[in-house]
PDB file of N, CA and C in Angstrom:
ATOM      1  N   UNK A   1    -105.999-112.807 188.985  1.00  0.00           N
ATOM      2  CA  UNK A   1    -105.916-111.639 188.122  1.00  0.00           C
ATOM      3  C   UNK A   1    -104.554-110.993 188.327  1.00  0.00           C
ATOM      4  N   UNK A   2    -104.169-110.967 187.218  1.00  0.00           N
ATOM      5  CA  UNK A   2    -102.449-110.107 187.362  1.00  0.00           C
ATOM      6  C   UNK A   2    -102.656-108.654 186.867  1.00  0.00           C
ATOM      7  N   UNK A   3    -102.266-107.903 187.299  1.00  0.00           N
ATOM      8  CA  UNK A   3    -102.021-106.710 187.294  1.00  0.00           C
ATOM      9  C   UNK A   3    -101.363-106.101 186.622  1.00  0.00           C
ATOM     10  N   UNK A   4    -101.177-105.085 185.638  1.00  0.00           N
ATOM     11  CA  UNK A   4     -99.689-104.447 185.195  1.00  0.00           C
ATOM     12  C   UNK A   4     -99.475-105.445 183.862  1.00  0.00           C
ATOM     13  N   UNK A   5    -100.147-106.124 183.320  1.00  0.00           N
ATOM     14  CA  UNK A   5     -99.992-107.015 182.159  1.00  0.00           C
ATOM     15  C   UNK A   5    -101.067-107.194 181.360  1.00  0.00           C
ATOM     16  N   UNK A   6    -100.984-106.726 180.247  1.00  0.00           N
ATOM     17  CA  UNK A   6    -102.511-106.779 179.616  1.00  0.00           C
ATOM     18  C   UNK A   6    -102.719-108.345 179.000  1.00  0.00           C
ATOM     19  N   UNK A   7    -104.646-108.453 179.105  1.00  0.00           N
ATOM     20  CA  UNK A   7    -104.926-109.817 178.968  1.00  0.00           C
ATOM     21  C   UNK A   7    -104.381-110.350 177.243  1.00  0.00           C
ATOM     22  N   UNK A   8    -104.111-111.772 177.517  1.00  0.00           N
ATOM     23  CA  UNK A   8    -103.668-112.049 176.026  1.00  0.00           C
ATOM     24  C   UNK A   8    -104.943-112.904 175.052  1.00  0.00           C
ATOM     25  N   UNK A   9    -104.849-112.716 173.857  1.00  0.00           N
ATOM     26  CA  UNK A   9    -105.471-113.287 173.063  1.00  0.00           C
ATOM     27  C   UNK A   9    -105.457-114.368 172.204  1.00  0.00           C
ATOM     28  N   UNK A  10    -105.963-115.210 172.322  1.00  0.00           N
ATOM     29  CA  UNK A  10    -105.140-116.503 171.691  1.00  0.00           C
ATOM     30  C   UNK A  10    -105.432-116.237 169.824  1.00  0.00           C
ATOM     31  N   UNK A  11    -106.558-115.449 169.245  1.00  0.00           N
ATOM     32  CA  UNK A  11    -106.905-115.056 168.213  1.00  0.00           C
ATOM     33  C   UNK A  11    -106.422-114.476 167.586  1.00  0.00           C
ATOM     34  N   UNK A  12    -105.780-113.052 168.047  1.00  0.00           N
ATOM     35  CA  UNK A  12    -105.726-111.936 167.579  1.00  0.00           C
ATOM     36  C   UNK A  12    -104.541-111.918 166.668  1.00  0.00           C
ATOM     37  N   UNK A  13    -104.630-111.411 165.584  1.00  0.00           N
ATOM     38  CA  UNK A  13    -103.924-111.060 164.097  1.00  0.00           C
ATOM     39  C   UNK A  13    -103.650-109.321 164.234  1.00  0.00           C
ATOM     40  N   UNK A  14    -102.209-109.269 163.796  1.00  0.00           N
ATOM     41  CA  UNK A  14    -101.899-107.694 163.801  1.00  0.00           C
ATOM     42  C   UNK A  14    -101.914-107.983 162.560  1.00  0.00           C
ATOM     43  N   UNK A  15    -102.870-106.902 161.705  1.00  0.00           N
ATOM     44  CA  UNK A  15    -102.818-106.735 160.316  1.00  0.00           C
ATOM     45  C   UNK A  15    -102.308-105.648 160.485  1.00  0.00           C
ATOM     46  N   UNK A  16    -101.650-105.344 158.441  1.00  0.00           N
ATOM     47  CA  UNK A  16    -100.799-104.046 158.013  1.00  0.00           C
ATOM     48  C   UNK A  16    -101.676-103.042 157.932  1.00  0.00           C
ATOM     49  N   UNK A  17    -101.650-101.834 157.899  1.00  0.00           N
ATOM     50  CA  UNK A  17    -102.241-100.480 157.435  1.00  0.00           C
ATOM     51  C   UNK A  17    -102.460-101.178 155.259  1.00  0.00           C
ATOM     52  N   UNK A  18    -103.629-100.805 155.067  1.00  0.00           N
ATOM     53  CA  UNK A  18    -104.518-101.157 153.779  1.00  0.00           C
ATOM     54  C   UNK A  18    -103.420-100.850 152.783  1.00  0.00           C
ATOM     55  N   UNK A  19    -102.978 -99.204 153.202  1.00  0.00           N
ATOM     56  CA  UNK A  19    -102.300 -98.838 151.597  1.00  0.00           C
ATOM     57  C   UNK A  19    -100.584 -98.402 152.254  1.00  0.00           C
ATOM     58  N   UNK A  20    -100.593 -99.199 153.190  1.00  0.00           N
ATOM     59  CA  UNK A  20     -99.439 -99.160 153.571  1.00  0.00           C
ATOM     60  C   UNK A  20     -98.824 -98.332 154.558  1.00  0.00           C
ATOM     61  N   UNK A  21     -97.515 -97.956 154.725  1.00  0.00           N
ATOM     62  CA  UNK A  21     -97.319 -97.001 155.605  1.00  0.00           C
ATOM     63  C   UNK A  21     -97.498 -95.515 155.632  1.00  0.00           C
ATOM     64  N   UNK A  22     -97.440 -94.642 156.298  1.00  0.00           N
ATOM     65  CA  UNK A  22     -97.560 -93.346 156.366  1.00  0.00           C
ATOM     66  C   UNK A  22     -96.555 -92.344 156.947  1.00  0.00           C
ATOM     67  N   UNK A  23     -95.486 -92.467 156.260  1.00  0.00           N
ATOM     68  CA  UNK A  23     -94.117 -91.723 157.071  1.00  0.00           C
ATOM     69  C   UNK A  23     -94.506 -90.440 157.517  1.00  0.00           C
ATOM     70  N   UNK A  24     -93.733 -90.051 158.856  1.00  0.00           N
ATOM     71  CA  UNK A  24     -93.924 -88.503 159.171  1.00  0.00           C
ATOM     72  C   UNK A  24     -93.206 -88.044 158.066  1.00  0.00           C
ATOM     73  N   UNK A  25     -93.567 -86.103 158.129  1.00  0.00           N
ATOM     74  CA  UNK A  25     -93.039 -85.509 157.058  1.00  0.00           C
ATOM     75  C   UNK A  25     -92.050 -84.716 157.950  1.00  0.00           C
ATOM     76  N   UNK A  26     -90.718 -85.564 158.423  1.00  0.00           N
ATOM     77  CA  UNK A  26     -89.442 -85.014 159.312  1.00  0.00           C
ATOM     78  C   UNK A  26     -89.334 -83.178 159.068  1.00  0.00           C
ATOM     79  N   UNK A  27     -89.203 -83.318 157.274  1.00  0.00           N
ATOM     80  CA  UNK A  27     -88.456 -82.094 156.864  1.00  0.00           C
ATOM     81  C   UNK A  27     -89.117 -81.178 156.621  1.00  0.00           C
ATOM     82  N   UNK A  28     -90.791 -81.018 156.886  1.00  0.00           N
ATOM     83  CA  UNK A  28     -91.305 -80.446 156.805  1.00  0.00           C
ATOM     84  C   UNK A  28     -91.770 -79.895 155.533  1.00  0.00           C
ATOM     85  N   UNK A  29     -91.777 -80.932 154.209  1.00  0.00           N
ATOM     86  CA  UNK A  29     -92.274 -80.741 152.930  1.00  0.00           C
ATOM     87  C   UNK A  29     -93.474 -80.632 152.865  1.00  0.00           C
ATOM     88  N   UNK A  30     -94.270 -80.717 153.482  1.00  0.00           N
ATOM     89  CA  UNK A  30     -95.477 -80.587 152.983  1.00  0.00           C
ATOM     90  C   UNK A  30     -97.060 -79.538 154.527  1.00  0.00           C
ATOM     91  N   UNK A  31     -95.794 -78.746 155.562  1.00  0.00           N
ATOM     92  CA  UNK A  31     -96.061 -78.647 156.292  1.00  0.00           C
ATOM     93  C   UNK A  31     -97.165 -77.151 155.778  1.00  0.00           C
ATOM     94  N   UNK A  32     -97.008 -76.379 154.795  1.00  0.00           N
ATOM     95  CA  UNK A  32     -97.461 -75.237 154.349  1.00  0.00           C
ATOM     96  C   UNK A  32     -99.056 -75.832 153.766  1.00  0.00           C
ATOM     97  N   UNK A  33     -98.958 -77.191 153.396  1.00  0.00           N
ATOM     98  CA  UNK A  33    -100.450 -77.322 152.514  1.00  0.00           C
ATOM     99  C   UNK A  33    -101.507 -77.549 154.069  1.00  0.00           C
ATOM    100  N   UNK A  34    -100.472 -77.972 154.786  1.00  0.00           N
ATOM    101  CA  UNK A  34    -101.134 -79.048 155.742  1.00  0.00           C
ATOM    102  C   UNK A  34    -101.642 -78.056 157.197  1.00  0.00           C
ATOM    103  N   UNK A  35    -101.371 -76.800 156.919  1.00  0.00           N
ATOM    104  CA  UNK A  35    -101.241 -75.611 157.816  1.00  0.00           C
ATOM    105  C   UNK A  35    -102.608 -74.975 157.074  1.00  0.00           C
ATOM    106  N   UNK A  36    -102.170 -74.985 155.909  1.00  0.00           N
ATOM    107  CA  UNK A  36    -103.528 -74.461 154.909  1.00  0.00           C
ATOM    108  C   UNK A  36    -104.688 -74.854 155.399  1.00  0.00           C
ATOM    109  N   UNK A  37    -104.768 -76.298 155.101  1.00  0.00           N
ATOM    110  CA  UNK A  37    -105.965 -76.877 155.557  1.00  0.00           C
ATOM    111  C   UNK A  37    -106.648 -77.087 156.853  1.00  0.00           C
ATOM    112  N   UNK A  38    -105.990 -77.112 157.716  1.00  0.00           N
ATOM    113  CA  UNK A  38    -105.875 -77.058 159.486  1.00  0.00           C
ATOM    114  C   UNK A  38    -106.845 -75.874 159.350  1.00  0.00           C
ATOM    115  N   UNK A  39    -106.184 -74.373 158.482  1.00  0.00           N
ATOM    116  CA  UNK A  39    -107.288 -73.552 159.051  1.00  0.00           C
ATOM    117  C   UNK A  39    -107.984 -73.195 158.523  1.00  0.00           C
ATOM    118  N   UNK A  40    -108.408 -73.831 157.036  1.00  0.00           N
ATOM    119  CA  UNK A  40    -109.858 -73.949 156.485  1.00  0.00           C
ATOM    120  C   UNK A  40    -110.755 -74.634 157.375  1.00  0.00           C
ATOM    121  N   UNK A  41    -109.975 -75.646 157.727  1.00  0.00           N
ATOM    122  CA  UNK A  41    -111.134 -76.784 158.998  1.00  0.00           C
ATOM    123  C   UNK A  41    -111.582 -75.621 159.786  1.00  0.00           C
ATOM    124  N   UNK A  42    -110.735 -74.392 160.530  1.00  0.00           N
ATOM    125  CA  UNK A  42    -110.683 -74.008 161.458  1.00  0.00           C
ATOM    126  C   UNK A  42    -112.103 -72.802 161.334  1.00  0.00           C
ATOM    127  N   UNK A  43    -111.755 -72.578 160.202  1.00  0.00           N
ATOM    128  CA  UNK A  43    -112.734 -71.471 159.067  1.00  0.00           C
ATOM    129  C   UNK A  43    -113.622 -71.396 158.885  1.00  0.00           C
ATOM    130  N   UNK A  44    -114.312 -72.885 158.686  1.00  0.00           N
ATOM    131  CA  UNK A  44    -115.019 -73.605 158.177  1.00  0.00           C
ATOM    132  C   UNK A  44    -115.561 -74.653 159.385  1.00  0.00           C
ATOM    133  N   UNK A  45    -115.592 -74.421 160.754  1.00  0.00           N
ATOM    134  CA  UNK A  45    -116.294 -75.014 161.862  1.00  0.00           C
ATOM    135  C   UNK A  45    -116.206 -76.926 161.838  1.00  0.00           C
ATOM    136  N   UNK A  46    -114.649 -77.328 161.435  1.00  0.00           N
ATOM    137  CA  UNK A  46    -114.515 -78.478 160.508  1.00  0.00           C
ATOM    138  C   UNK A  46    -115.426 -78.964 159.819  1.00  0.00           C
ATOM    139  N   UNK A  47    -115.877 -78.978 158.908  1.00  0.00           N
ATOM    140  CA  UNK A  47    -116.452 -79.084 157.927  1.00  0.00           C
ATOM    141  C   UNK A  47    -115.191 -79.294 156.415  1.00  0.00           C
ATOM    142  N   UNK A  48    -115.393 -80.935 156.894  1.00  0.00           N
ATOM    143  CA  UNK A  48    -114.241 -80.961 155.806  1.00  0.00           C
ATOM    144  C   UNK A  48    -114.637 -80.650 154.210  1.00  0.00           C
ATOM    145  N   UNK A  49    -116.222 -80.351 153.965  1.00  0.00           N
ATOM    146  CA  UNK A  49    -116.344 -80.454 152.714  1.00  0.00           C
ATOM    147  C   UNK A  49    -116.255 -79.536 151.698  1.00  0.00           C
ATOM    148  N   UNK A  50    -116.025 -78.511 152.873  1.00  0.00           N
ATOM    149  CA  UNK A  50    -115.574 -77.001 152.342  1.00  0.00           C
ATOM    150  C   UNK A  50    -114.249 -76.956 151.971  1.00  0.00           C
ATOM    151  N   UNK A  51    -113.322 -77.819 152.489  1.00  0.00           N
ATOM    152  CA  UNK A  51    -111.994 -78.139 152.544  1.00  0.00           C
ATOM    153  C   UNK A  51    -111.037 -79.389 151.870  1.00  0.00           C
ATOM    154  N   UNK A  52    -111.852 -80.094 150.910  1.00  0.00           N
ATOM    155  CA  UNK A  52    -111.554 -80.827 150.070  1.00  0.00           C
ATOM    156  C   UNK A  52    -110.490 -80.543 149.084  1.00  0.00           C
ATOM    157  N   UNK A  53    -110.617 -79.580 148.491  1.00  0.00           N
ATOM    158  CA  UNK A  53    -109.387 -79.081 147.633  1.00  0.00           C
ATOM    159  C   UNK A  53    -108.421 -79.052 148.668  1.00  0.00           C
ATOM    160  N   UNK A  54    -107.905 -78.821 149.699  1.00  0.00           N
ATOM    161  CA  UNK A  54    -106.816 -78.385 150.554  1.00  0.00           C
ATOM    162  C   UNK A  54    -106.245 -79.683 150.889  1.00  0.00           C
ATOM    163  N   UNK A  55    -107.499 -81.008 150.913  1.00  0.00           N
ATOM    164  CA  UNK A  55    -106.961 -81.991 151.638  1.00  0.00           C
ATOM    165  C   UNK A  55    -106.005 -82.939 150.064  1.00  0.00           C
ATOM    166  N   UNK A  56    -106.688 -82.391 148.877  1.00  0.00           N
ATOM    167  CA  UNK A  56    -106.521 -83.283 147.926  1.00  0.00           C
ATOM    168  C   UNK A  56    -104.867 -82.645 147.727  1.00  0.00           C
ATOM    169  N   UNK A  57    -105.231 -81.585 147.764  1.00  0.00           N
ATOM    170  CA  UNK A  57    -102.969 -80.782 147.838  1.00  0.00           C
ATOM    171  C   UNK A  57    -102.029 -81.384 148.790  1.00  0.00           C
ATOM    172  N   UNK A  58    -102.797 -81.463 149.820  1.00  0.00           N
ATOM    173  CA  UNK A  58    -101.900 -82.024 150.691  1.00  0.00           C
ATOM    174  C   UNK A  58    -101.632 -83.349 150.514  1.00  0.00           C
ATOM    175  N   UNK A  59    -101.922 -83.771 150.152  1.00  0.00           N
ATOM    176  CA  UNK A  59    -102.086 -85.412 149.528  1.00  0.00           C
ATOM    177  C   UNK A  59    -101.192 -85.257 147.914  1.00  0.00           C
ATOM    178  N   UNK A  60    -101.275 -84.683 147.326  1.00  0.00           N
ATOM    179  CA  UNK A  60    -100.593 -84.845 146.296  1.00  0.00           C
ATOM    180  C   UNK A  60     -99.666 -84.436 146.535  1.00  0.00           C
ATOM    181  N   UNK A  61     -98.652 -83.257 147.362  1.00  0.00           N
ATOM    182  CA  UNK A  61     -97.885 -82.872 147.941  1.00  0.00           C
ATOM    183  C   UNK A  61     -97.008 -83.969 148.613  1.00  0.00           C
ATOM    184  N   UNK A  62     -97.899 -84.914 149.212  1.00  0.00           N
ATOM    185  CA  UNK A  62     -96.948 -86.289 150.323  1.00  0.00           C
ATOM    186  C   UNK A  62     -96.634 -86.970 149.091  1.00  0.00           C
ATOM    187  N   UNK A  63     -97.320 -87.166 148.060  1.00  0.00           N
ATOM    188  CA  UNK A  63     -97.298 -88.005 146.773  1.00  0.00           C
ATOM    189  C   UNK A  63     -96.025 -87.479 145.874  1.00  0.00           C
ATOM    190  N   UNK A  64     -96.249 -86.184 145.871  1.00  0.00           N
ATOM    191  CA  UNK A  64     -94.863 -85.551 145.021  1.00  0.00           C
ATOM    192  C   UNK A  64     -93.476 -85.782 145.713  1.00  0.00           C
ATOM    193  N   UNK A  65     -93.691 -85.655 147.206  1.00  0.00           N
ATOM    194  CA  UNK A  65     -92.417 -85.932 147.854  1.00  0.00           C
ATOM    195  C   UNK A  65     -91.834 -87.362 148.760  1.00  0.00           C
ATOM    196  N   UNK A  66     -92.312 -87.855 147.855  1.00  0.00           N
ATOM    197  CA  UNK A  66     -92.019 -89.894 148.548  1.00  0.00           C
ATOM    198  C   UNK A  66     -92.960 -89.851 149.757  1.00  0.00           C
ATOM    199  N   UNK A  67     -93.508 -89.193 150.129  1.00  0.00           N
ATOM    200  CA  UNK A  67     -94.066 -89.434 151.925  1.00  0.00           C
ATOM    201  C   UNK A  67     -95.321 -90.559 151.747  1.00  0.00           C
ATOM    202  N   UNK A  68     -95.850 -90.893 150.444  1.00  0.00           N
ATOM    203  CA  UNK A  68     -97.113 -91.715 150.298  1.00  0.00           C
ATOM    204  C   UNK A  68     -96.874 -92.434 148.916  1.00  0.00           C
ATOM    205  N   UNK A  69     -96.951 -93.354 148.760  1.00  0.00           N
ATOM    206  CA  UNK A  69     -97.084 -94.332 147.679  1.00  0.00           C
ATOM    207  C   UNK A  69     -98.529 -93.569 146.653  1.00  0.00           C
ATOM    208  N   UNK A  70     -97.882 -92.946 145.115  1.00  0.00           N
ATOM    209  CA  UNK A  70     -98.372 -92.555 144.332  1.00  0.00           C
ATOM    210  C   UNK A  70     -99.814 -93.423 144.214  1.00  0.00           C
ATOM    211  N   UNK A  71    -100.980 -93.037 144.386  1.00  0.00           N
ATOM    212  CA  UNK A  71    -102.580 -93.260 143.681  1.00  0.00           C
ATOM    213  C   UNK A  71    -103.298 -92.552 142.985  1.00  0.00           C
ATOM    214  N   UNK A  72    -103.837 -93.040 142.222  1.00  0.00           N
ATOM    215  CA  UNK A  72    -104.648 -92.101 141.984  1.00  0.00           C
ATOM    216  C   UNK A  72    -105.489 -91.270 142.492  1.00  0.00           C
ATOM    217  N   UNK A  73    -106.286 -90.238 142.495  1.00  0.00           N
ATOM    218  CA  UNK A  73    -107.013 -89.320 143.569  1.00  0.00           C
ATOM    219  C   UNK A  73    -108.401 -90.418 143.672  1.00  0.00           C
ATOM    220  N   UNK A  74    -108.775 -90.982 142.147  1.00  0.00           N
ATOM    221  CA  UNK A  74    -110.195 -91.541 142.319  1.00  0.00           C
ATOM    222  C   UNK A  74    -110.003 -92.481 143.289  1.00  0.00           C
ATOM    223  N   UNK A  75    -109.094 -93.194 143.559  1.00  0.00           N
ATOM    224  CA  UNK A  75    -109.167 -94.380 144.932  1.00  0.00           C
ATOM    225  C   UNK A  75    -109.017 -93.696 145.730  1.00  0.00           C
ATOM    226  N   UNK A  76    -108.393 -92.601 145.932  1.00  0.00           N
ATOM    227  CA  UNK A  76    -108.846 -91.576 147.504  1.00  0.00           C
ATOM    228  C   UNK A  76    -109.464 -90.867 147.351  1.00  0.00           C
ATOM    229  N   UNK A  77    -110.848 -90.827 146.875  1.00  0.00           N
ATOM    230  CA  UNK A  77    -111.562 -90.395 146.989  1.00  0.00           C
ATOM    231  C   UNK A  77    -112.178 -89.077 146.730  1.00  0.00           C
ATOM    232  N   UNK A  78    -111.355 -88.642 145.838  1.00  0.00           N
ATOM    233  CA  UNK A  78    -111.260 -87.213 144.967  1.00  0.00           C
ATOM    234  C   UNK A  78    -111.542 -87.014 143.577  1.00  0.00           C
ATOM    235  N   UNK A  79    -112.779 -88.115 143.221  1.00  0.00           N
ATOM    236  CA  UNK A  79    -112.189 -87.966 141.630  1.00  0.00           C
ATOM    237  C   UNK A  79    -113.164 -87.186 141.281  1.00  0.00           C
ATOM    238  N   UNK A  80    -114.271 -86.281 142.121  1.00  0.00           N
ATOM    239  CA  UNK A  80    -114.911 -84.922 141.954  1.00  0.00           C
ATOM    240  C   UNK A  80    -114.271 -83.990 141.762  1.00  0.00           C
ATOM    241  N   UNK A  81    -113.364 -83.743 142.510  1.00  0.00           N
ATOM    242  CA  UNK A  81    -112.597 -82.458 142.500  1.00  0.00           C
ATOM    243  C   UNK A  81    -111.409 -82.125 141.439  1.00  0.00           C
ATOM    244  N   UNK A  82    -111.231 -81.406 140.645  1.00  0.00           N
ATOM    245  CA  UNK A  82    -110.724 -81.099 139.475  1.00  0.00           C
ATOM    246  C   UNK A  82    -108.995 -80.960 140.132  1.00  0.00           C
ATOM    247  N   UNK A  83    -108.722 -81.121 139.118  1.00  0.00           N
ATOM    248  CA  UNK A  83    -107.043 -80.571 139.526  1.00  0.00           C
ATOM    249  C   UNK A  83    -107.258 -79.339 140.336  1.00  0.00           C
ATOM    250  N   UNK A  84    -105.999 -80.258 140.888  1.00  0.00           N
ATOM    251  CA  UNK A  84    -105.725 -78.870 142.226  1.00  0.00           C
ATOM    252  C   UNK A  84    -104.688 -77.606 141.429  1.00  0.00           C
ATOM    253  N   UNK A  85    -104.409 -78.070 140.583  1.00  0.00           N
ATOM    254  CA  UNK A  85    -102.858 -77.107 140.020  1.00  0.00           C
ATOM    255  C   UNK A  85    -103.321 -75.982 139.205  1.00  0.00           C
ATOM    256  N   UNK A  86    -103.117 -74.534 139.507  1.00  0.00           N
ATOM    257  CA  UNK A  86    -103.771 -73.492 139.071  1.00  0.00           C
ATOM    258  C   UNK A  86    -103.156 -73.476 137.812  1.00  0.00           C
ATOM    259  N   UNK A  87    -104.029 -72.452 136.470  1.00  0.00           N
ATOM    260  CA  UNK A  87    -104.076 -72.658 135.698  1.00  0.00           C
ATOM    261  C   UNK A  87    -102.321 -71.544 135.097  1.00  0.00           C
ATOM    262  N   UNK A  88    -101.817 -71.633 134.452  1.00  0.00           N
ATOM    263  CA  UNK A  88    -100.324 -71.048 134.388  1.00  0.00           C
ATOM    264  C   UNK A  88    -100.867 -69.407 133.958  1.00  0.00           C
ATOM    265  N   UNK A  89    -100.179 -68.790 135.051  1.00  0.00           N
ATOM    266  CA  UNK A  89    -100.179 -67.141 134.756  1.00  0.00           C
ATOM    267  C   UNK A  89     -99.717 -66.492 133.732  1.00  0.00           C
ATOM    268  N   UNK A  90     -99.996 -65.649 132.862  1.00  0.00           N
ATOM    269  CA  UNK A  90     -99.909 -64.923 131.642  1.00  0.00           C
ATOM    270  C   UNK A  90     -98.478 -64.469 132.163  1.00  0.00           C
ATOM    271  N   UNK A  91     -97.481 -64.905 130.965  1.00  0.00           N
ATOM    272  CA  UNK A  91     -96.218 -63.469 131.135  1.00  0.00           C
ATOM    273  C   UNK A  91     -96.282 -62.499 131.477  1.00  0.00           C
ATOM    274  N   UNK A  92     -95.801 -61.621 131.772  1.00  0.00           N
ATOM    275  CA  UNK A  92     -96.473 -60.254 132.061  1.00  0.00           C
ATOM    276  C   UNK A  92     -95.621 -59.466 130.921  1.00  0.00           C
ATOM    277  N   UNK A  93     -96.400 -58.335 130.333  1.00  0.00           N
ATOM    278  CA  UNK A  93     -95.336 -57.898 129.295  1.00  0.00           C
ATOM    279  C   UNK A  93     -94.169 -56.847 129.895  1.00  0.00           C
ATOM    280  N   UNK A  94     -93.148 -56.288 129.252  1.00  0.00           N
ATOM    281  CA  UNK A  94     -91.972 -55.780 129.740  1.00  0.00           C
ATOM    282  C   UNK A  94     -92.748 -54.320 129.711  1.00  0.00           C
ATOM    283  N   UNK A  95     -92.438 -53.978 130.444  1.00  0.00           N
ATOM    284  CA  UNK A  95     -92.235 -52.374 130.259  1.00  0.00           C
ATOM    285  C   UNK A  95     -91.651 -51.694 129.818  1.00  0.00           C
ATOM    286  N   UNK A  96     -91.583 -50.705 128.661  1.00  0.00           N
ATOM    287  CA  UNK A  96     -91.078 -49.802 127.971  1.00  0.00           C
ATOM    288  C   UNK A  96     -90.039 -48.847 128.342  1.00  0.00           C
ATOM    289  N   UNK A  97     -89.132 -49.112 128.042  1.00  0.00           N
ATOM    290  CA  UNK A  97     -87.964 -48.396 128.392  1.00  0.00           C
ATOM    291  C   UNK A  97     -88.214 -46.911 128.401  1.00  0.00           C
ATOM    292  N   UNK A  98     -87.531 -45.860 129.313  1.00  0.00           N
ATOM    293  CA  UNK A  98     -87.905 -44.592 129.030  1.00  0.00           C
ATOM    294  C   UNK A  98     -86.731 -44.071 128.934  1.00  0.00           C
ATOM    295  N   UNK A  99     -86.131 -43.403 128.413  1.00  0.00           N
ATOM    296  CA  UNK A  99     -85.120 -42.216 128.203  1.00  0.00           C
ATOM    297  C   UNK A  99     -85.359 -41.075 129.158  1.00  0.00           C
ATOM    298  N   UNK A 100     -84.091 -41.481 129.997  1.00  0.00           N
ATOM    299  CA  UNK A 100     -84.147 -40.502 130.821  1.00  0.00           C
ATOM    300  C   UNK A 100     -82.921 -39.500 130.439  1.00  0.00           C
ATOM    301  N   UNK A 101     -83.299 -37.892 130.612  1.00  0.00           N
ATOM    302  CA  UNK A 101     -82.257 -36.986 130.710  1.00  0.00           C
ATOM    303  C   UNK A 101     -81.365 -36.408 131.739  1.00  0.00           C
ATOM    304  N   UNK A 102     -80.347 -36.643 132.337  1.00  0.00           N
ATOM    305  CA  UNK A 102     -79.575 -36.290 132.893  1.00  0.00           C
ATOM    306  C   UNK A 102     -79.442 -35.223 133.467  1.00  0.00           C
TER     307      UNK A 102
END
């Protein structure tokens, strides 16, 4: 028995990751969704199912910024959950100029 050397396998196959790689996010693009969701888990006693919308942002977020090879949500497993992208806020109207006297 040798020591300090792990046993070898005459079998064993290193397969790739399924959908490929998973780059860190260096620059911190997507560190605000991913903070989000950390403390819904946290919120929410992890219970990710309360936290699905948060995970599907953060995921489209790595998707928007090269960090993950574009899929669709239904192959990851989101195709319950409606768009994440809120619906566009009303203009707001201007406010009326007032004449002021000096």
């Amino acid at each position: 028995m040798s020591f300090g050397r792990p046993p070898t396998f005459s079998n064993f196959q290193v397969l790739p990751p399924e959908r490929g790689s998973f780059p860190l996010d260096h620059d911190g693009e997507c560190t605000a969704a991913m903070r989000e969701y950390l403390a819904c888990l946290k919120a929410h006693q992890n219970n990710n199912g309360a936290c699905r919308h948060l995970s599907k942002a953060y995921l489209a977020c790595r998707m928007e910024n090269e960090l993950m090879e574009k899929d669709s949500f239904a192959n990851l497993g989101f195709a319950d959950i409606p768009s994440s992208e809120p619906p566009p806020a009303p203009a707001p109207e201007p406010e009326p100029k007032k004449d002021r006297l000096l």
